[in-house]
C-alpha atoms as a PDB file:
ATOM      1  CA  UNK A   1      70.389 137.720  97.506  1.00  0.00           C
ATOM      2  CA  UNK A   2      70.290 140.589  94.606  1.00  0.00           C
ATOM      3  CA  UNK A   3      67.418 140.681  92.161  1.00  0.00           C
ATOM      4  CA  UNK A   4      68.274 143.255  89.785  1.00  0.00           C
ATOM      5  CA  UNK A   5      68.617 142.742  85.846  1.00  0.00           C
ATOM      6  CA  UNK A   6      71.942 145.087  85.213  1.00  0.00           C
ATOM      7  CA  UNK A   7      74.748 142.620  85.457  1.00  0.00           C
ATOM      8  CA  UNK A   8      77.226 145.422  86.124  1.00  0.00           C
ATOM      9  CA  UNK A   9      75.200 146.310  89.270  1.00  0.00           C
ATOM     10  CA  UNK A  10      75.206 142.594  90.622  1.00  0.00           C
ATOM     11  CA  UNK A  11      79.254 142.340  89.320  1.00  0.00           C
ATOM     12  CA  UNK A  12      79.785 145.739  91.669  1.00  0.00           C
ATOM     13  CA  UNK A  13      77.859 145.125  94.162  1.00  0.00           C
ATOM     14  CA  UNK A  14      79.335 141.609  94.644  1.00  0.00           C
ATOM     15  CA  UNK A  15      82.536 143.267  94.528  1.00  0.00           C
ATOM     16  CA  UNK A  16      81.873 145.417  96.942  1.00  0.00           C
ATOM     17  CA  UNK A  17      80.476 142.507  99.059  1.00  0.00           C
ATOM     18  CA  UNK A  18      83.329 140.822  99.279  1.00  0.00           C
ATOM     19  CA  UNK A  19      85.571 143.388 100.224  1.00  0.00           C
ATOM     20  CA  UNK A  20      83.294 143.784 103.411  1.00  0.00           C
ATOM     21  CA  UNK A  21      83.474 143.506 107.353  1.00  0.00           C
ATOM     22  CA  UNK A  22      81.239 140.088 107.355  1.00  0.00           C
ATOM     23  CA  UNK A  23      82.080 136.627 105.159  1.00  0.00           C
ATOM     24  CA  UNK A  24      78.897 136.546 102.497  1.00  0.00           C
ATOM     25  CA  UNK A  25      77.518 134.328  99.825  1.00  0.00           C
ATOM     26  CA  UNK A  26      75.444 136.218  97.056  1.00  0.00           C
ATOM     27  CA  UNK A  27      73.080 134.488  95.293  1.00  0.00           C
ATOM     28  CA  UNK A  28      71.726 137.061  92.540  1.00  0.00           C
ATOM     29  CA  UNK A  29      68.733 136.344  89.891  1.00  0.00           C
ATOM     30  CA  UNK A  30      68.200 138.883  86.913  1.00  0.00           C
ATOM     31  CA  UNK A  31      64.549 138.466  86.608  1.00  0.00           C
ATOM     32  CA  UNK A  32      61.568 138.974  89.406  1.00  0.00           C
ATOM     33  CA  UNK A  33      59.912 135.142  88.091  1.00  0.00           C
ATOM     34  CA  UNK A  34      63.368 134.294  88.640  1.00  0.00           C
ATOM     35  CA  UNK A  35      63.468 135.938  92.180  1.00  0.00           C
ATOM     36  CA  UNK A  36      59.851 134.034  93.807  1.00  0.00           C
ATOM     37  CA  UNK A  37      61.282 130.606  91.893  1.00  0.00           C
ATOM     38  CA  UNK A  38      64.771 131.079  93.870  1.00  0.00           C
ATOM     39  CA  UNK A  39      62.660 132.018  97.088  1.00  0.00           C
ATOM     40  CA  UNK A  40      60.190 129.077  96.528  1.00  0.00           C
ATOM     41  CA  UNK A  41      63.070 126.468  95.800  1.00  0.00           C
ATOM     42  CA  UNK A  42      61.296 125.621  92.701  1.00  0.00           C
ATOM     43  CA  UNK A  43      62.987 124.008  89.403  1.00  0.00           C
ATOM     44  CA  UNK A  44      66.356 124.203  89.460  1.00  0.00           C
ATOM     45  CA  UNK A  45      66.913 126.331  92.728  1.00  0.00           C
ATOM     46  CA  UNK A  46      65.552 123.326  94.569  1.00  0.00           C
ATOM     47  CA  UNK A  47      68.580 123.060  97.083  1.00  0.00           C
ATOM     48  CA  UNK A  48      68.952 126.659  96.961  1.00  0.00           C
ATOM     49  CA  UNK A  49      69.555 128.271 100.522  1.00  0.00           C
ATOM     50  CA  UNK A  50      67.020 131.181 101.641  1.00  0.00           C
ATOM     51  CA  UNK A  51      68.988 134.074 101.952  1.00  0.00           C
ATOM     52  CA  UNK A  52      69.357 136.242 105.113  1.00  0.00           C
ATOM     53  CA  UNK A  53      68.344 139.661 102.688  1.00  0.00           C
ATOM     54  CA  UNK A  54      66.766 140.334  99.585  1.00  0.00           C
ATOM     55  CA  UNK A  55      68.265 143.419  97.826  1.00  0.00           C
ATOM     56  CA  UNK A  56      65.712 144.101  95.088  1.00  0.00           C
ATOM     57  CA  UNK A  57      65.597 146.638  92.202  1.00  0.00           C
ATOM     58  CA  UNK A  58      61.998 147.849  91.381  1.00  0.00           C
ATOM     59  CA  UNK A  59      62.226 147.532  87.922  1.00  0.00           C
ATOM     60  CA  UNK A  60      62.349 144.112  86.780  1.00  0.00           C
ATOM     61  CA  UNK A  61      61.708 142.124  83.612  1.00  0.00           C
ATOM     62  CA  UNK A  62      59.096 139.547  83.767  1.00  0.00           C
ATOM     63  CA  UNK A  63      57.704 140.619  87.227  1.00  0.00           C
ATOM     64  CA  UNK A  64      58.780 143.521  88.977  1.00  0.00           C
ATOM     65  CA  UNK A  65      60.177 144.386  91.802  1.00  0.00           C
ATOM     66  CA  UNK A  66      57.069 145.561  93.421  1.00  0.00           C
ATOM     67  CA  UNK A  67      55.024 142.578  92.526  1.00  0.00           C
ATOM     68  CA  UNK A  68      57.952 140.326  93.952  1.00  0.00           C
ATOM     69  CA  UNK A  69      57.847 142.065  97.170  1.00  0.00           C
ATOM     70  CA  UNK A  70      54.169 141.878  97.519  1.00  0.00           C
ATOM     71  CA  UNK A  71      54.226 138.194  97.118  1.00  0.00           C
ATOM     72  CA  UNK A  72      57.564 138.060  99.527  1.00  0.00           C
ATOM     73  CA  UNK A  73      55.818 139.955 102.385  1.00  0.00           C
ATOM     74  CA  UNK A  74      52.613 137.578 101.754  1.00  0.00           C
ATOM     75  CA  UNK A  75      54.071 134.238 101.903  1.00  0.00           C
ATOM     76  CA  UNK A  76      54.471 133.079 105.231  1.00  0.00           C
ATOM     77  CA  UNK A  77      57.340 131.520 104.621  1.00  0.00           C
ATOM     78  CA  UNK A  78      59.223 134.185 103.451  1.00  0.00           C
ATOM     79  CA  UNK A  79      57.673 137.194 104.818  1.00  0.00           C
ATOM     80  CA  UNK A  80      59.995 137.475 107.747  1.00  0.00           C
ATOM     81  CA  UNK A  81      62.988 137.980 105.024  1.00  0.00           C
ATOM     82  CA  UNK A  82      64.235 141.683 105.230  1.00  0.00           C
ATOM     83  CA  UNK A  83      63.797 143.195 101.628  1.00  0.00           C
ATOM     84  CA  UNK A  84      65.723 146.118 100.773  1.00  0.00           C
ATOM     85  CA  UNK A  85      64.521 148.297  97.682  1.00  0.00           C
ATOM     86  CA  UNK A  86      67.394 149.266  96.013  1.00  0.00           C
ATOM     87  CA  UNK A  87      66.421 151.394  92.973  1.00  0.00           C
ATOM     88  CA  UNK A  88      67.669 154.043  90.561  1.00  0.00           C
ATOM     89  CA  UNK A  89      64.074 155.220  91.486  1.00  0.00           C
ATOM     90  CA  UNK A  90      64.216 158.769  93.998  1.00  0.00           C
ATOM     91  CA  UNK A  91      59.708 159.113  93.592  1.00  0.00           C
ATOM     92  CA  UNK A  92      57.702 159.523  96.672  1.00  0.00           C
ATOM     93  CA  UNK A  93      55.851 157.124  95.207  1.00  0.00           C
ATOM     94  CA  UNK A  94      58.103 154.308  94.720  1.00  0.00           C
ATOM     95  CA  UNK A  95      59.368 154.596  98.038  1.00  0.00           C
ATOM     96  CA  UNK A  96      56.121 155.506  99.601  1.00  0.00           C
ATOM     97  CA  UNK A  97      54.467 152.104  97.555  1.00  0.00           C
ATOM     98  CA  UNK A  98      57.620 150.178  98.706  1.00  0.00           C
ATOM     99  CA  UNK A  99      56.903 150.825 102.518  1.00  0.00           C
ATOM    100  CA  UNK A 100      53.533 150.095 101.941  1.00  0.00           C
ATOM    101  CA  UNK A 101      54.630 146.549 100.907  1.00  0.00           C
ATOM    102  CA  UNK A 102      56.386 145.924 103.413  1.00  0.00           C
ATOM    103  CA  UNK A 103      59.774 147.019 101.983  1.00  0.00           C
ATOM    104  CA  UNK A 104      62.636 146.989 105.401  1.00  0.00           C
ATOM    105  CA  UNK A 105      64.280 150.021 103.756  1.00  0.00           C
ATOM    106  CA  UNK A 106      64.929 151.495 100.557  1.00  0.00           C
ATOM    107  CA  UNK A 107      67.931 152.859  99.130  1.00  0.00           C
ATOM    108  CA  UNK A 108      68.192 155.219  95.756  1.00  0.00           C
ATOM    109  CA  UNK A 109      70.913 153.317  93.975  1.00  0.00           C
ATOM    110  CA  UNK A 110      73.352 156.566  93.308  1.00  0.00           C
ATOM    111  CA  UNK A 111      74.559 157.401  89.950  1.00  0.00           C
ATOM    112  CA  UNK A 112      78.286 157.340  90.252  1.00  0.00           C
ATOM    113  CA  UNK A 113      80.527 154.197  91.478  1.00  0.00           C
ATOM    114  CA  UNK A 114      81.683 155.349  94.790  1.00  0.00           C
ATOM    115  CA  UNK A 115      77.918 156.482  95.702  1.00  0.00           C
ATOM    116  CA  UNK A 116      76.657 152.936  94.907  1.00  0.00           C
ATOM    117  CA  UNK A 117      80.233 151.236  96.333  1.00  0.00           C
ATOM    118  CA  UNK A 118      79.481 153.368  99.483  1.00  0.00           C
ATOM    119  CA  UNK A 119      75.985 152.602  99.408  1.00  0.00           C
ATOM    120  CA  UNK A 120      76.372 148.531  99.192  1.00  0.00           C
ATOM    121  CA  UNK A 121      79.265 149.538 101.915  1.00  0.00           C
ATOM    122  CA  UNK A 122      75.959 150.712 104.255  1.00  0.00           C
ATOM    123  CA  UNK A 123      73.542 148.023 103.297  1.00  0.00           C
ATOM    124  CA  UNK A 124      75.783 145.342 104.298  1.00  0.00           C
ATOM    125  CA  UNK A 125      76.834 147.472 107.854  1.00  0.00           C
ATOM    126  CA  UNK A 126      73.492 147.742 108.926  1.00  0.00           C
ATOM    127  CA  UNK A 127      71.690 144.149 107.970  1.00  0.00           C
ATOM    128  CA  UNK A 128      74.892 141.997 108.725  1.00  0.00           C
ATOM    129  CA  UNK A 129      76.424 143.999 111.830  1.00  0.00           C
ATOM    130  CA  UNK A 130      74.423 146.192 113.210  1.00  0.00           C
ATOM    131  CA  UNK A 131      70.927 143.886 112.881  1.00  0.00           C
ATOM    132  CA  UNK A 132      69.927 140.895 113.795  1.00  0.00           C
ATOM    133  CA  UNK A 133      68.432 138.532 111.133  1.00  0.00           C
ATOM    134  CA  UNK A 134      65.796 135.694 111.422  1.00  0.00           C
ATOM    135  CA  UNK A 135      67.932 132.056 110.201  1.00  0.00           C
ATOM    136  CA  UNK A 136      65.818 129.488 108.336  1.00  0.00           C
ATOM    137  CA  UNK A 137      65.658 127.297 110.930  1.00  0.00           C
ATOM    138  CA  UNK A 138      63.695 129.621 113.046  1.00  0.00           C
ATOM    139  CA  UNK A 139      61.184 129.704 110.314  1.00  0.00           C
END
């Protein structure tokens, strides 16, 4: 799942996604309310499936990022969710605050397409081949 609110990042990332070692759905939401109502299967993302990673951008419209992993790492239902930060944001205070939350990782989203292409390239290497993930049905 990507949470971020710049359609051009979900449109590359996705891209980049799909061109990847490991089959993946991506379900992405452009708002943090949007993000907990996806994760909470409420409304109209009643059937939605709980994704295997949250890729979250700090700033968010609505709620932020911050506030969305607070309540992610919180819930006990979701809490066991890896959340990756992935921001434009390079302060020791973001990052520091994001770890504090219980952020899995964070990666500064890099300013030029094959930094962030490369960078999706990493996310998905580590989380979907090199880790292993809790399923929903061990939850």
């Amino acid at each position: 799942m990507i949470v971020d609110d710049n359609p051009a990042d979900v449109d590359l990332a996705c891209e980049a996604l799909s061109q990847g070692t490991t089959p993946t759905h991506v379900s992405s939401v452009g708002d943090g309310a949007e993000a907990i109502a996806f994760l909470k299967r409420d409304g109209k993302y009643a059937s939605a499936k709980h994704p295997h990673l949250i890729v979250l951008d700090l700033n968010l419209p609505r709620k932020d990022g911050r506030s969305v992993l607070a309540e992610v790492k919180s819930d006990p239902k979701l809490r066991r969710t890896p959340v990756v930060v992935f921001s434009t944001s390079r302060a020791p205070r973001d990052i520091t605050s994001s770890f504090e939350l219980g952020a899995n990782s964070y990666v500064s989203k890099p300013g030029d397409l094959e930094g962030f292409l490369s960078a999706i390239g990493a996310i998905e290497r580590f989380w979907f081949d090199c880790a292993s993930l809790p399923h929903e049905e061990d939850e």
